[in-house]
Protein backbone atom coordinates (compact mmCIF):
# COMPACT_ATOMS: atom_id res chain seq x y z
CA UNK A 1 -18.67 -3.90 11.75
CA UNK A 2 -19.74 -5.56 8.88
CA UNK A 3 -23.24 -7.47 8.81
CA UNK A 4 -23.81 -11.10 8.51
CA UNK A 5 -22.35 -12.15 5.15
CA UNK A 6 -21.46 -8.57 4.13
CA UNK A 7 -17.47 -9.10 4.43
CA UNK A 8 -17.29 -8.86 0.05
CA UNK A 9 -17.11 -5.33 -0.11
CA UNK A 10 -14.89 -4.88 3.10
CA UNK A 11 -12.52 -7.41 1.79
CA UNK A 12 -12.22 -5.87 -1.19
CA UNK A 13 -11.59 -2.39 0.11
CA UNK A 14 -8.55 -4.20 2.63
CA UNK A 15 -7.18 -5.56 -0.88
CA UNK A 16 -6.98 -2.28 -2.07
CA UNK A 17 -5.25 -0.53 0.70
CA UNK A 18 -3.06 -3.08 1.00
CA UNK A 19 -1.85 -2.99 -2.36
CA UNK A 20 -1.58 0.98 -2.43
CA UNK A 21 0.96 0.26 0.65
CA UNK A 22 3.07 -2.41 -0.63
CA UNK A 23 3.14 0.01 -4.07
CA UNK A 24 3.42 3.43 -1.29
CA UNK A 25 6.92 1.13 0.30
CA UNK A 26 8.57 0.13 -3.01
CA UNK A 27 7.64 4.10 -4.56
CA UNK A 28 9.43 5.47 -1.24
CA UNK A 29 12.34 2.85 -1.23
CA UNK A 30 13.28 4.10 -4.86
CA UNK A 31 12.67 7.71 -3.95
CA UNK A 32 15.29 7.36 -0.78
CA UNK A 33 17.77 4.80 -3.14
CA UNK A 34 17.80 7.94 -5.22
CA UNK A 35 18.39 10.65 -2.79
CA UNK A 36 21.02 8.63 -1.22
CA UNK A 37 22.79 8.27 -5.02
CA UNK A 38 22.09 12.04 -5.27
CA UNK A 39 23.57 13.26 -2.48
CA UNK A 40 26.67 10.53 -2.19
């Protein structure tokens, strides 16, 4: 766990994961939307 007062860098590094999912979500949402328009 993080130290007393050390929660900058884990912060940061949540920020950045949660980013890469929200960005993972909308990348796989278009990838389906297009398979769907492929195959229909």
């Amino acid at each position: 766990m993080a130290g007393n007062g050390n929660m900058q860098p884990h912060e940061a590094t949540y920020a950045s994961v949660i980013g890469m999912l929200k960005w993972g979500a909308v990348g796989c949402a278009i990838v389906a939307a297009l398979v769907i328009w492929l195959i229909a």
